[in-house]
N, C-alpha and C. Protein backbone atom coordinates (compact mmCIF):
# COMPACT_ATOMS: atom_id res chain seq x y z
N UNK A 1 90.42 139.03 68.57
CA UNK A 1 89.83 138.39 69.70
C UNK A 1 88.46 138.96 70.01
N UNK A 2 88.43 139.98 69.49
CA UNK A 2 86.92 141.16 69.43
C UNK A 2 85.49 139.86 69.49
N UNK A 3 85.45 138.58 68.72
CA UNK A 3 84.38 138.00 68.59
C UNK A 3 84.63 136.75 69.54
N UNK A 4 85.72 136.39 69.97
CA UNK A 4 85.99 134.95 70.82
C UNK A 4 86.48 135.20 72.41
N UNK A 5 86.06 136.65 73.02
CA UNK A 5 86.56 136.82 73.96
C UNK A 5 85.61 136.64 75.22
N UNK A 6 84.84 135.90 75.62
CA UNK A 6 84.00 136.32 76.41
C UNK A 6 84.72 135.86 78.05
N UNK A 7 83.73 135.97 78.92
CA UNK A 7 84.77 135.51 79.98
C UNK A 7 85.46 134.25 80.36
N UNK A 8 86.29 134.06 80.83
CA UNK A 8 86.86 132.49 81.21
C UNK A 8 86.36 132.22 82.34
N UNK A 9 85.51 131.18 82.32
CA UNK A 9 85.52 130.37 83.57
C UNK A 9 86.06 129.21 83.77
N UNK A 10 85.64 128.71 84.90
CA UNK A 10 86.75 127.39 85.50
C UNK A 10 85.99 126.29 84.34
N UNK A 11 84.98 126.33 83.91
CA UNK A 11 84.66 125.03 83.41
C UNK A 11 85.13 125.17 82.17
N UNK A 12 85.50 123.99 81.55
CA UNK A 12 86.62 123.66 80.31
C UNK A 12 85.97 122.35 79.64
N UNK A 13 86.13 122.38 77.88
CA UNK A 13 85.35 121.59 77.06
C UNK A 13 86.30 120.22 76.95
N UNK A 14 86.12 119.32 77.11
CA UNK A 14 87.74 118.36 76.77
C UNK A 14 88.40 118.04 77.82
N UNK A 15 89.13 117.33 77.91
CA UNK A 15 90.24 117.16 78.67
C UNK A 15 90.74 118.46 79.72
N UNK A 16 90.44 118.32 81.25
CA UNK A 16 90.98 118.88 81.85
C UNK A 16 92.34 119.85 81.30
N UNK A 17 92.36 121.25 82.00
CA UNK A 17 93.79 121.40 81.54
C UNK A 17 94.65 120.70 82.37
N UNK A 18 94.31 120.77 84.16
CA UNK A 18 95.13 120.01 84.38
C UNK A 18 95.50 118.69 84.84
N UNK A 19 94.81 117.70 83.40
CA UNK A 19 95.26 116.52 83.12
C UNK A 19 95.92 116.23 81.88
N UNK A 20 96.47 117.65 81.43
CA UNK A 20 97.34 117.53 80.29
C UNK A 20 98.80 118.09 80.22
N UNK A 21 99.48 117.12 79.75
CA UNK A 21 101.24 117.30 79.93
C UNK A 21 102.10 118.80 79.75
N UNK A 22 102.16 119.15 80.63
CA UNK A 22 102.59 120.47 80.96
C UNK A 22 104.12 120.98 80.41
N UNK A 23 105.07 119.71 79.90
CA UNK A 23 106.48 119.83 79.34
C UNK A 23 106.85 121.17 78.91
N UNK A 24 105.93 121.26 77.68
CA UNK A 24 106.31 122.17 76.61
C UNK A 24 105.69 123.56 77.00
N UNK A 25 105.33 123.89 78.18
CA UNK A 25 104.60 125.15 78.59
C UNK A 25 106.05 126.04 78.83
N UNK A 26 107.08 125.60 78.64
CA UNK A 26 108.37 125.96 79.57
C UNK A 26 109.11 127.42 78.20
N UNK A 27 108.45 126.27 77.02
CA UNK A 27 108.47 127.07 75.93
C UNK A 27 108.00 128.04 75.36
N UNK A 28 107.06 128.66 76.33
CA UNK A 28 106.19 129.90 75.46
C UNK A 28 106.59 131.26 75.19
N UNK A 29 107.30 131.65 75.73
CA UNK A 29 107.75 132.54 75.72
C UNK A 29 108.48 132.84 74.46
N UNK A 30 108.36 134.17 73.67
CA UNK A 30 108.93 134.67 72.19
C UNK A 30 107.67 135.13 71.54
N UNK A 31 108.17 135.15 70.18
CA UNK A 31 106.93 135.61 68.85
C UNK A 31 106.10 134.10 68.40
N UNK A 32 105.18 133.87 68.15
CA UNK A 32 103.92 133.17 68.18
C UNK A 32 102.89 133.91 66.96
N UNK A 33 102.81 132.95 65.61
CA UNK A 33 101.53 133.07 64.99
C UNK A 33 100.63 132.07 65.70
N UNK A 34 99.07 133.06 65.50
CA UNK A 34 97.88 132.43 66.25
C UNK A 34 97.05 132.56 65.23
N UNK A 35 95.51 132.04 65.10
CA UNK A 35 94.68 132.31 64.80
C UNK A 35 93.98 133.74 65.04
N UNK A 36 94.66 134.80 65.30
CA UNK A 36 94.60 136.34 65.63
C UNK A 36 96.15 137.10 65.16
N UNK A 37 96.36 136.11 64.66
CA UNK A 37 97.75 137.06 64.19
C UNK A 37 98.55 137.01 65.06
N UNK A 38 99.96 137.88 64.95
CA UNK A 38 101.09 137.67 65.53
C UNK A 38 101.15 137.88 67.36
N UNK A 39 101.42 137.27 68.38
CA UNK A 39 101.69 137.64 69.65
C UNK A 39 102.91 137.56 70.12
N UNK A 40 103.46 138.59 71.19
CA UNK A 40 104.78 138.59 71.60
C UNK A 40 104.31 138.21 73.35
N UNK A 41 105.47 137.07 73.70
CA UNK A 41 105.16 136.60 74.72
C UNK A 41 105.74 136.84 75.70
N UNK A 42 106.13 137.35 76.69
CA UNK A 42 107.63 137.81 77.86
C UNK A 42 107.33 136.76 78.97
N UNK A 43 108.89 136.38 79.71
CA UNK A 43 108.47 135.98 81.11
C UNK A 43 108.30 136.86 82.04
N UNK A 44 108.11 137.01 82.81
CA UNK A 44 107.64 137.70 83.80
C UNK A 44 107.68 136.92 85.21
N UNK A 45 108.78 137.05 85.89
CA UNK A 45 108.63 136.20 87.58
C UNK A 45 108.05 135.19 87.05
N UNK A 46 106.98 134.30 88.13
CA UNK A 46 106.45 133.02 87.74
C UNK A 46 105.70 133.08 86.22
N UNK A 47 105.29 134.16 85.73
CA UNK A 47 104.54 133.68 84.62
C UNK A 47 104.65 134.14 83.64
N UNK A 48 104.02 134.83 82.76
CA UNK A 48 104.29 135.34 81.47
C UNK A 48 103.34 136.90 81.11
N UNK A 49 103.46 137.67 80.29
CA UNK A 49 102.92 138.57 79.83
C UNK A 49 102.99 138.53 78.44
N UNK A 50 102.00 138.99 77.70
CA UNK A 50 101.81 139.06 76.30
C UNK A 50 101.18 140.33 75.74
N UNK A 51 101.32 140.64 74.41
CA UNK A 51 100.90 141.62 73.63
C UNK A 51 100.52 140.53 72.45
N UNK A 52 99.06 141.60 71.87
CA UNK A 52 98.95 141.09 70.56
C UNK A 52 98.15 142.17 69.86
N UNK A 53 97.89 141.93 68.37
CA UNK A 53 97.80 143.29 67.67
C UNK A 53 95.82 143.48 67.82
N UNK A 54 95.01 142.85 68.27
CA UNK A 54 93.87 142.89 67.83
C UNK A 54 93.72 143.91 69.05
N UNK A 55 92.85 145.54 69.17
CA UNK A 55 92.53 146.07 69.48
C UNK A 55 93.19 146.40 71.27
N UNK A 56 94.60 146.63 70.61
CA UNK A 56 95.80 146.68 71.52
C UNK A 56 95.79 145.56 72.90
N UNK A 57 95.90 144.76 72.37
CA UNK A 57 95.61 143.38 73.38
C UNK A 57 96.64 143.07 74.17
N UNK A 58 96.65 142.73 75.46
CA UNK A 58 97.22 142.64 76.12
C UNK A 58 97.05 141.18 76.95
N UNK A 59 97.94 140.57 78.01
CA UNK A 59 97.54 139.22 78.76
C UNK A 59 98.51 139.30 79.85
N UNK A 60 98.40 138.80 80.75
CA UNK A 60 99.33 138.47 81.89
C UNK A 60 98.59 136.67 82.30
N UNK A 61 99.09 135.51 82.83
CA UNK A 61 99.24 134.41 82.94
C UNK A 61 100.36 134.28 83.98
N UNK A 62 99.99 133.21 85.22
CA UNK A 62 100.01 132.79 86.87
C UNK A 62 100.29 131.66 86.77
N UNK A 63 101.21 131.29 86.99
CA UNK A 63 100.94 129.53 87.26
C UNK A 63 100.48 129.50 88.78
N UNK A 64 99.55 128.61 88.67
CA UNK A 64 98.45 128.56 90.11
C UNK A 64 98.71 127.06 90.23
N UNK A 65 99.84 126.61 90.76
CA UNK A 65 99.76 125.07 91.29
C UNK A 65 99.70 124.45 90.48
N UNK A 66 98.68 124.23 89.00
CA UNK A 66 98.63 123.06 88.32
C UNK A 66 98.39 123.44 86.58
N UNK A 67 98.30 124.72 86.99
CA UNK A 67 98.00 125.43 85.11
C UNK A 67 98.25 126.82 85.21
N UNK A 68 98.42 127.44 83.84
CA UNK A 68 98.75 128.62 83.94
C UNK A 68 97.51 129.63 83.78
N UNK A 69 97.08 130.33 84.56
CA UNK A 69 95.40 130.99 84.72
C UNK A 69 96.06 132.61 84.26
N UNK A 70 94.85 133.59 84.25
CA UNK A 70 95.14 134.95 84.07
C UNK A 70 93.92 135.54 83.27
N UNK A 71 94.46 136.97 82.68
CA UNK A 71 93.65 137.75 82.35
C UNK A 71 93.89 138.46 81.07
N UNK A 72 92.62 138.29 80.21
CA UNK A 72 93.14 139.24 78.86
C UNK A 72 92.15 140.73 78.77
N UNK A 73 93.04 141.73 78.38
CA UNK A 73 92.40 142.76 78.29
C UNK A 73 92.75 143.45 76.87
N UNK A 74 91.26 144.33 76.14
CA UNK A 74 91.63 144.91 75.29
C UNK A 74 90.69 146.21 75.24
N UNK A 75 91.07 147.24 74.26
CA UNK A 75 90.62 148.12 74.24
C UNK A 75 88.95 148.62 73.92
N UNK A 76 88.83 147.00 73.28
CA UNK A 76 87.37 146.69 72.41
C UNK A 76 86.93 145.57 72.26
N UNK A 77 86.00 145.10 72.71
CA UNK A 77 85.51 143.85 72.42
C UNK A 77 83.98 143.53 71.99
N UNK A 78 83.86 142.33 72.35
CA UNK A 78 82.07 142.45 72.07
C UNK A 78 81.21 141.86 73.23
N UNK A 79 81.56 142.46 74.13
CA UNK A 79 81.16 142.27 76.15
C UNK A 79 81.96 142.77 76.48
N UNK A 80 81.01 144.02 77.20
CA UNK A 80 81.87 145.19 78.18
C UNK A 80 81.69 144.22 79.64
N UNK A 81 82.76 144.32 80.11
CA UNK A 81 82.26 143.97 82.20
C UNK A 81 81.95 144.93 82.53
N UNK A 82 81.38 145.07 83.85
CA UNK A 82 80.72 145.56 84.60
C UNK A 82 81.71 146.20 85.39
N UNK A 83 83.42 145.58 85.47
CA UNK A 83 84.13 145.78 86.41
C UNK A 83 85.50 146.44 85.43
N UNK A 84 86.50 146.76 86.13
CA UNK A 84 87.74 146.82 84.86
C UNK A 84 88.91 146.02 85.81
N UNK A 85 89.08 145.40 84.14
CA UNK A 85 90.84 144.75 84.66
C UNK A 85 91.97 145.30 83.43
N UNK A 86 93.10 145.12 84.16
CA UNK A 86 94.21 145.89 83.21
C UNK A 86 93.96 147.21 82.21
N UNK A 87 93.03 147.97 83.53
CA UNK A 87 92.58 149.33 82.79
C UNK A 87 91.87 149.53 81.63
N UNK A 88 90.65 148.42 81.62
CA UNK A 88 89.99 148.61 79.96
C UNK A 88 88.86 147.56 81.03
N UNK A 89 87.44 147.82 80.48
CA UNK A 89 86.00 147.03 80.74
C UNK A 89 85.99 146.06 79.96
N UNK A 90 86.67 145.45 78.64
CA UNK A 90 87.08 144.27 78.13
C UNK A 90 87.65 143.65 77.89
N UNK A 91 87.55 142.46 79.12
CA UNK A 91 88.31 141.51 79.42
C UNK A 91 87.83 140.12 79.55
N UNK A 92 88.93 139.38 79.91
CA UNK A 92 88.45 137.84 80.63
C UNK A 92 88.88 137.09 80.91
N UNK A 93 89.05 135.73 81.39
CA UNK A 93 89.90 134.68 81.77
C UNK A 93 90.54 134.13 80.95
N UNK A 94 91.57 133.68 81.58
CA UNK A 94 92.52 133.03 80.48
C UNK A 94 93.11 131.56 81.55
N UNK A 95 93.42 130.36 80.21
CA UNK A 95 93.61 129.52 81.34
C UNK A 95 95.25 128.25 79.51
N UNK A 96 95.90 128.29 80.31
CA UNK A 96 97.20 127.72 79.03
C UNK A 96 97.06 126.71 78.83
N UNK A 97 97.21 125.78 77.83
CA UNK A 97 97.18 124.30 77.79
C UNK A 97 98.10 123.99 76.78
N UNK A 98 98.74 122.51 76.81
CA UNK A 98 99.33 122.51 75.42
C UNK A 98 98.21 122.18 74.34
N UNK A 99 98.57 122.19 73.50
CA UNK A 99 97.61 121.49 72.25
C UNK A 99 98.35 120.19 71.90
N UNK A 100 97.35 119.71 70.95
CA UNK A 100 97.56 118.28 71.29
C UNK A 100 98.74 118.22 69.87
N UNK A 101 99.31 119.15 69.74
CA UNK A 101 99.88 119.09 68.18
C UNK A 101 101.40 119.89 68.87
N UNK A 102 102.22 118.94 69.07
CA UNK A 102 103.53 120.20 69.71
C UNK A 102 104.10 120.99 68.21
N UNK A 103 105.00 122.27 68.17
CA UNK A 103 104.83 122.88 68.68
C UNK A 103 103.34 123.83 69.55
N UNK A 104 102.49 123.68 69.20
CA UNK A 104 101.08 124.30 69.19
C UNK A 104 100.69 124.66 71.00
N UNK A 105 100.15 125.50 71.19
CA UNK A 105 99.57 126.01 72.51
C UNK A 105 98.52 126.48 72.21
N UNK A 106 97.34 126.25 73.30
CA UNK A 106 96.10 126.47 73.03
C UNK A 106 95.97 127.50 74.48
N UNK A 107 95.00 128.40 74.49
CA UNK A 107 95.04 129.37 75.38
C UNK A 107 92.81 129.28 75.10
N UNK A 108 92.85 128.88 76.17
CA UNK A 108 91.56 128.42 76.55
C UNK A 108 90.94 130.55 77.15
N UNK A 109 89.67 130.86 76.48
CA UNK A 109 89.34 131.99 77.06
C UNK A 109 87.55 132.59 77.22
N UNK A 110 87.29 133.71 77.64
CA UNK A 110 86.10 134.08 77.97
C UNK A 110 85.74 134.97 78.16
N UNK A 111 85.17 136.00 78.60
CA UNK A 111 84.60 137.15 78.86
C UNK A 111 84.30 137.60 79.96
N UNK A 112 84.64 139.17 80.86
CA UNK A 112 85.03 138.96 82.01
C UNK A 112 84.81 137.86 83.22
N UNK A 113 84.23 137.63 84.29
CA UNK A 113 84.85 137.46 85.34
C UNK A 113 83.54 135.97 85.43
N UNK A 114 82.65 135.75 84.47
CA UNK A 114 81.56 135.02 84.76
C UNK A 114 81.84 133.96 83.14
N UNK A 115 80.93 132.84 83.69
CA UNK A 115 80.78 131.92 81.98
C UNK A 115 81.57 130.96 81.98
N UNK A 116 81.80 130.41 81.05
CA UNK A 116 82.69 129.42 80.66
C UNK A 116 83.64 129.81 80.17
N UNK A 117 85.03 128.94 80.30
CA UNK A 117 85.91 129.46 79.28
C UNK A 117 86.09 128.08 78.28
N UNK A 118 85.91 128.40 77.13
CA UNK A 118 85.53 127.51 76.17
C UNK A 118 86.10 127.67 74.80
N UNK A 119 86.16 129.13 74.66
CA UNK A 119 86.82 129.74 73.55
C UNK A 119 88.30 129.47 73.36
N UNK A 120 88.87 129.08 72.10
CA UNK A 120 90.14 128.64 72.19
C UNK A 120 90.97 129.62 70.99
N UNK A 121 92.27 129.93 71.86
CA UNK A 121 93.15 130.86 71.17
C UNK A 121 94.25 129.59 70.17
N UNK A 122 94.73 129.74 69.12
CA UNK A 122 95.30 128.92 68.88
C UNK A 122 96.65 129.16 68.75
N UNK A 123 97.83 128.70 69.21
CA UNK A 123 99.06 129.54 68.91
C UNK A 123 100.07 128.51 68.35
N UNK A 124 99.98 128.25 67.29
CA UNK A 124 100.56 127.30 66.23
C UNK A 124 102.06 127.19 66.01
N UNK A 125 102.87 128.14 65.67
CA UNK A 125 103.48 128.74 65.04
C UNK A 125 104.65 129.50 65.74
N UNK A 126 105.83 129.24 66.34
CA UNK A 126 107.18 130.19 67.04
C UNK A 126 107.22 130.43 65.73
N UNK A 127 107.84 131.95 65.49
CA UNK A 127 108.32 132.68 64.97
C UNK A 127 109.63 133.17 65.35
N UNK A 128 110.91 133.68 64.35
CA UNK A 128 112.03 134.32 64.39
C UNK A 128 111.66 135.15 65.29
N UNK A 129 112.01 135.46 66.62
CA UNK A 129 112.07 136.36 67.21
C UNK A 129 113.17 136.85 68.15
N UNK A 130 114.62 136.41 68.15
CA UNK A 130 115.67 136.64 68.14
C UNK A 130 115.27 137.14 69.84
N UNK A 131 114.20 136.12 70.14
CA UNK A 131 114.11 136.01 72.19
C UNK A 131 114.65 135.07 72.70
């Protein structure tokens, strides 16, 4: 995520996220190949938490009324903030969508707390994960 992380902002390329069918969001939770390699997904109360292997990556995700919003943090990236979230200066918004391909989830993202979020995580792929 080191090169696609910059911050998330509210503005989004495409189709609203939330004017897109929310069904299959119910499903995210487990092991997930992405375009970054493997992620493990947990529920958590209303929303979810994640791990993934690129420079000990981490996520937490809110459902806020109409989409699932949040924050990714890692140990290293390529934009430090100015501020820290989840105990590391590189971070950024995060906002869930489905993709237009079920199983598939797209995780819309950005670089801390300013910008667009435009950058897209791709998460293709449930994996055996006996969750």
């Amino acid at each position: 995520m080191k090169r696609l992380i910059p911050a998330f902002a509210a503005v989004l390329i495409g189709t609203p996220a939330f004017a897109q069918d929310w069904d299959t969001i119910e499903t995210f939770g487990g092991a997930w190949e992405t375009n970054w390699g493997e992620v493990w997904v947990y529920e958590q109360g209303p929303g979810y938490e994640g791990t993934y292997e690129e420079d000990n990556g981490r996520f937490w995700l809110e459902f806020t009324g109409h989409v699932f919003e949040g924050i990714w943090a890692e140990d290293m990236a390529d934009q430090r903030c100015d501020t820290q979230q989840m105990g590391s200066y590189y971070w950024g918004r995060l906002q869930l969508a489905n993709s237009n391909k079920y199983p598939g989830i797209e995780m819309l993202w950005g670089y801390c707390d300013t910008g667009r979020i435009d950058k897209i995580w791709t998460f293709s792929e449930r994996l055996p994960d006996g969750l």
